[in-house]
C-alpha atoms as a PDB file:
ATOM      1  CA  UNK A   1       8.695   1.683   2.988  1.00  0.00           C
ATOM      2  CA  UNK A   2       9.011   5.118   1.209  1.00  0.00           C
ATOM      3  CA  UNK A   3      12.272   5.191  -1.014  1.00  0.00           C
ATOM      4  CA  UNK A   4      13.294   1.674  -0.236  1.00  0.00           C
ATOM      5  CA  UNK A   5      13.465   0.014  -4.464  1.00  0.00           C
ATOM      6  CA  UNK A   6      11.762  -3.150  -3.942  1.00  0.00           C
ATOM      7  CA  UNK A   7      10.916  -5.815  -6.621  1.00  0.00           C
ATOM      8  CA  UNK A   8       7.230  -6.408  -8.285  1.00  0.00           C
ATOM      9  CA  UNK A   9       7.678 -10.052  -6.308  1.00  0.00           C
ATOM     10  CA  UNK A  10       7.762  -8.579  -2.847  1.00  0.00           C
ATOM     11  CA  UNK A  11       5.088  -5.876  -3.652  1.00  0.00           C
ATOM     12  CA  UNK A  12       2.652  -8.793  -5.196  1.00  0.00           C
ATOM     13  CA  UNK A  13       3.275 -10.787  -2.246  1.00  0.00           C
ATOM     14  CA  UNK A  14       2.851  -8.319   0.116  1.00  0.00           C
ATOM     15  CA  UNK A  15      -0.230  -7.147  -1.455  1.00  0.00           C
ATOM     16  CA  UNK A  16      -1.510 -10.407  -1.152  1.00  0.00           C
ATOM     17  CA  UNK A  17      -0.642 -11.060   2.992  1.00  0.00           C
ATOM     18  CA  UNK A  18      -2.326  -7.470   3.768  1.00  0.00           C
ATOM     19  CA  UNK A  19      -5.600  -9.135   1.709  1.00  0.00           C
ATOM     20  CA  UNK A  20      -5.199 -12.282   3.659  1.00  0.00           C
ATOM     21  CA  UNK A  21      -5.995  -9.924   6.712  1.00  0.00           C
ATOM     22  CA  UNK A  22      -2.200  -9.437   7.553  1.00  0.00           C
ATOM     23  CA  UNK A  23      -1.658  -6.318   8.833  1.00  0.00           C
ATOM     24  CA  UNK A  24      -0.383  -3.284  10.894  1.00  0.00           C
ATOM     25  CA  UNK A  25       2.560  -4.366  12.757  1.00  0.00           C
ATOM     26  CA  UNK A  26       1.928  -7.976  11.499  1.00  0.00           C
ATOM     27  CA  UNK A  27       3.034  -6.581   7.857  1.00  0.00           C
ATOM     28  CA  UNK A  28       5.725  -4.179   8.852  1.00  0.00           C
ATOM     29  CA  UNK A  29       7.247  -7.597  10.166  1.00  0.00           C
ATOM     30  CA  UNK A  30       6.922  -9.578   7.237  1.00  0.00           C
ATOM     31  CA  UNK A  31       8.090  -6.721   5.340  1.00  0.00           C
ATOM     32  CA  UNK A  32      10.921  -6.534   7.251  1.00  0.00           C
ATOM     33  CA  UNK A  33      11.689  -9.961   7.496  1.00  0.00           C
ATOM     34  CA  UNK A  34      11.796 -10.521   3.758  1.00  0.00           C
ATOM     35  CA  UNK A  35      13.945  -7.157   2.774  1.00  0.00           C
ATOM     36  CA  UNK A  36      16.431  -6.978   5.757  1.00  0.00           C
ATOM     37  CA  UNK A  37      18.457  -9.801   6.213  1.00  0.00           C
ATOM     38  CA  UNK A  38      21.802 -10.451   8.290  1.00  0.00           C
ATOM     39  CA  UNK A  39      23.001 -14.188   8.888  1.00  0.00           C
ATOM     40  CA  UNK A  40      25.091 -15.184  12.429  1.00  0.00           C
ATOM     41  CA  UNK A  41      27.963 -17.375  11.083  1.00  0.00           C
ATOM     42  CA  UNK A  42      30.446 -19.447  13.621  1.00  0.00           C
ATOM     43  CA  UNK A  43      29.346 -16.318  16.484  1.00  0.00           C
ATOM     44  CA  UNK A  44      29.198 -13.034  14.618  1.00  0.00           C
ATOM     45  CA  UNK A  45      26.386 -11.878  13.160  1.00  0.00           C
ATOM     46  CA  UNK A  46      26.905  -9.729   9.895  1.00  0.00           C
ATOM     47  CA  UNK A  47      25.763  -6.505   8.964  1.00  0.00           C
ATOM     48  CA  UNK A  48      22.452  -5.955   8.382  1.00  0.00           C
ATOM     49  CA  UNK A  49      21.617  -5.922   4.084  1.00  0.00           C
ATOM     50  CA  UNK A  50      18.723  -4.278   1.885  1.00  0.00           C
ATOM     51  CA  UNK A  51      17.497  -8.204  -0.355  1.00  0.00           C
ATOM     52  CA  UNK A  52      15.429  -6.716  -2.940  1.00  0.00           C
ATOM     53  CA  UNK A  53      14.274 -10.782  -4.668  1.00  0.00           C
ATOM     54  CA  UNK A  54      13.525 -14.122  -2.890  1.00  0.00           C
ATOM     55  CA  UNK A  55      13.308 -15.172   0.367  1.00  0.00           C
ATOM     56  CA  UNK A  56      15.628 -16.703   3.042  1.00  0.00           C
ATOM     57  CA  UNK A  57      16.475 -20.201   2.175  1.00  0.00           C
ATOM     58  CA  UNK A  58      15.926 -23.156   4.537  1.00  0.00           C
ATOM     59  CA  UNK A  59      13.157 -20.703   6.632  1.00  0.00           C
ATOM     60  CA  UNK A  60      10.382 -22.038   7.850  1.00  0.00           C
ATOM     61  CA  UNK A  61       8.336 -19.362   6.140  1.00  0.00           C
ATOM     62  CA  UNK A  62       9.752 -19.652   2.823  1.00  0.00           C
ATOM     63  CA  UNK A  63       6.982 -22.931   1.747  1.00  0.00           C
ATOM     64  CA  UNK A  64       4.130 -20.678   3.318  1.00  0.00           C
ATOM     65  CA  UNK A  65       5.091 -17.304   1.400  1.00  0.00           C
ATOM     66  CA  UNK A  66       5.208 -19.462  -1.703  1.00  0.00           C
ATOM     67  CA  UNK A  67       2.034 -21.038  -1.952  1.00  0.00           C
ATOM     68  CA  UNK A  68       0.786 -17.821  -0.533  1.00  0.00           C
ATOM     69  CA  UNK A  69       2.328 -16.312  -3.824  1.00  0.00           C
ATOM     70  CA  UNK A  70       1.573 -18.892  -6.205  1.00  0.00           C
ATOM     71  CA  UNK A  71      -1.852 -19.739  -4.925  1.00  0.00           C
ATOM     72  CA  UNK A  72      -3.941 -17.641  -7.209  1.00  0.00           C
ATOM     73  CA  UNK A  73      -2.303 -18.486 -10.412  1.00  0.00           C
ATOM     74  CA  UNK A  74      -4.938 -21.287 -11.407  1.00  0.00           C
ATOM     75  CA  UNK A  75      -7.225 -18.252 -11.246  1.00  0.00           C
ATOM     76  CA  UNK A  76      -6.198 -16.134 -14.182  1.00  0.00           C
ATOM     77  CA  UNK A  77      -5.702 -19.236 -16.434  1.00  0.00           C
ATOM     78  CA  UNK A  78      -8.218 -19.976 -18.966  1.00  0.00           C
ATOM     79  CA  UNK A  79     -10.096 -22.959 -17.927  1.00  0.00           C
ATOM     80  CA  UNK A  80      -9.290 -24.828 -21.797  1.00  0.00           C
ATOM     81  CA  UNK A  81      -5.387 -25.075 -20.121  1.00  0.00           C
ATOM     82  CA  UNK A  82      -4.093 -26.900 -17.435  1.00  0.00           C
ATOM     83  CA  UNK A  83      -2.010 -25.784 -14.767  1.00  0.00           C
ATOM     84  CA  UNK A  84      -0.678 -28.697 -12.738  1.00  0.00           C
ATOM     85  CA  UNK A  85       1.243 -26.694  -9.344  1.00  0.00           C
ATOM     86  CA  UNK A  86       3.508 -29.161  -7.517  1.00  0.00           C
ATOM     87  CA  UNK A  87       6.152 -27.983  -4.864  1.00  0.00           C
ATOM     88  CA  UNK A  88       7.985 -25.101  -7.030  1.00  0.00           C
ATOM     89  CA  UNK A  89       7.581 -26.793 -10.412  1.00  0.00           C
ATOM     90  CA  UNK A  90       4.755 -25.361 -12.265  1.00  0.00           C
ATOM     91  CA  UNK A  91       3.283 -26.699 -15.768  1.00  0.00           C
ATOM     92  CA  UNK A  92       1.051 -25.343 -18.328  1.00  0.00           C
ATOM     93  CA  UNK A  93      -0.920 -27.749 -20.436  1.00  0.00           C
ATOM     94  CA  UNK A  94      -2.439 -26.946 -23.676  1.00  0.00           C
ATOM     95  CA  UNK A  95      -3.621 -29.571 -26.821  1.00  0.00           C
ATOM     96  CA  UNK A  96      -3.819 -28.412 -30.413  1.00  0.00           C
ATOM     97  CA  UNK A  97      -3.171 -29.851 -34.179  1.00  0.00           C
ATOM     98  CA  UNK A  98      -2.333 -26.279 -34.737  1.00  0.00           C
ATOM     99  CA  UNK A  99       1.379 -24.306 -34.148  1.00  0.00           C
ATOM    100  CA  UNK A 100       0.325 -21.203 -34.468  1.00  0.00           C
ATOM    101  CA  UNK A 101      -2.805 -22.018 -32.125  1.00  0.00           C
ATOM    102  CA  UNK A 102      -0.665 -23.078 -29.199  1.00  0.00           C
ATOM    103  CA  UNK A 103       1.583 -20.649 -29.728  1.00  0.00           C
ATOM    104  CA  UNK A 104      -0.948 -17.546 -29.348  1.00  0.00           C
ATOM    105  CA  UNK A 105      -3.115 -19.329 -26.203  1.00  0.00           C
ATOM    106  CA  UNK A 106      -0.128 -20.463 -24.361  1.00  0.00           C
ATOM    107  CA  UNK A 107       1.116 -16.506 -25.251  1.00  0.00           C
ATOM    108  CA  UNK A 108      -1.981 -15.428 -23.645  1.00  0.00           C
ATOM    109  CA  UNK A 109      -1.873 -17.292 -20.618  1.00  0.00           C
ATOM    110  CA  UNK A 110       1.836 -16.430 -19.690  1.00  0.00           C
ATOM    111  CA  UNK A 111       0.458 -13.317 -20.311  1.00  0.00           C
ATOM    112  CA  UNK A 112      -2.339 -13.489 -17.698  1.00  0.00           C
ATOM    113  CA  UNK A 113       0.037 -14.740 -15.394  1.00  0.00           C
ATOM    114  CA  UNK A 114       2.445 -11.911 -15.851  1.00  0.00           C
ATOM    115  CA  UNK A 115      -0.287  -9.400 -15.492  1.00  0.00           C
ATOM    116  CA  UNK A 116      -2.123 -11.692 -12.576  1.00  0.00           C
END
């Protein structure tokens, strides 16, 4: 949506549901959906907000949109780490006698991931 700031997160994840083949009016929803939100407490329903980071808690579509996010991640790791994805908790494994050598890989990878 022209003019509308959005965080990298959304555009990434969005990026990623039009490659999945999720598009047209299919996108404009899930667009929608994740940066307009309005909750209905005890009858009333609030004014409609601009959410520029996350996603609504306790959706049904929150666990999907994550590993939709996340699912790629093992992919721009080099394979001498080890990423072990669980849930929402995400490790990074690297061995070395040497400081300075885990230091710089485990640089690098955070790097990757930063940079996808």
């Amino acid at each position: 949506m022209p003019g509308l700031p959005r965080c990298a997160a959304y555009d990434i994840l969005l990026a990623k549901l039009y490659n999945l083949g999720i598009t047209g009016t299919e996108h404009k929803c899930f667009t929608d959906y994740l940066i307009y939100q309005s909750v209905f407490i005890n009858g009333t329903l609030s004014d409609t907000l601009k959410i520029y980071v996350g996603v609504p808690q306790g959706s049904i579509l929150g666990p999907l949109l994550f590993i939709i996010y996340i699912n790629d991640l093992t992919s721009v790791i080099d394979k001498k780490c080890k990423v072990v994805l669980y849930a929402n908790d995400n490790s990074l494994f690297y061995a070395s006698n040497n400081p300075e050598d885990l230091q710089s890989v485990l640089n690098v990878q955070l790097e990757n991931v930063e940079n996808g």
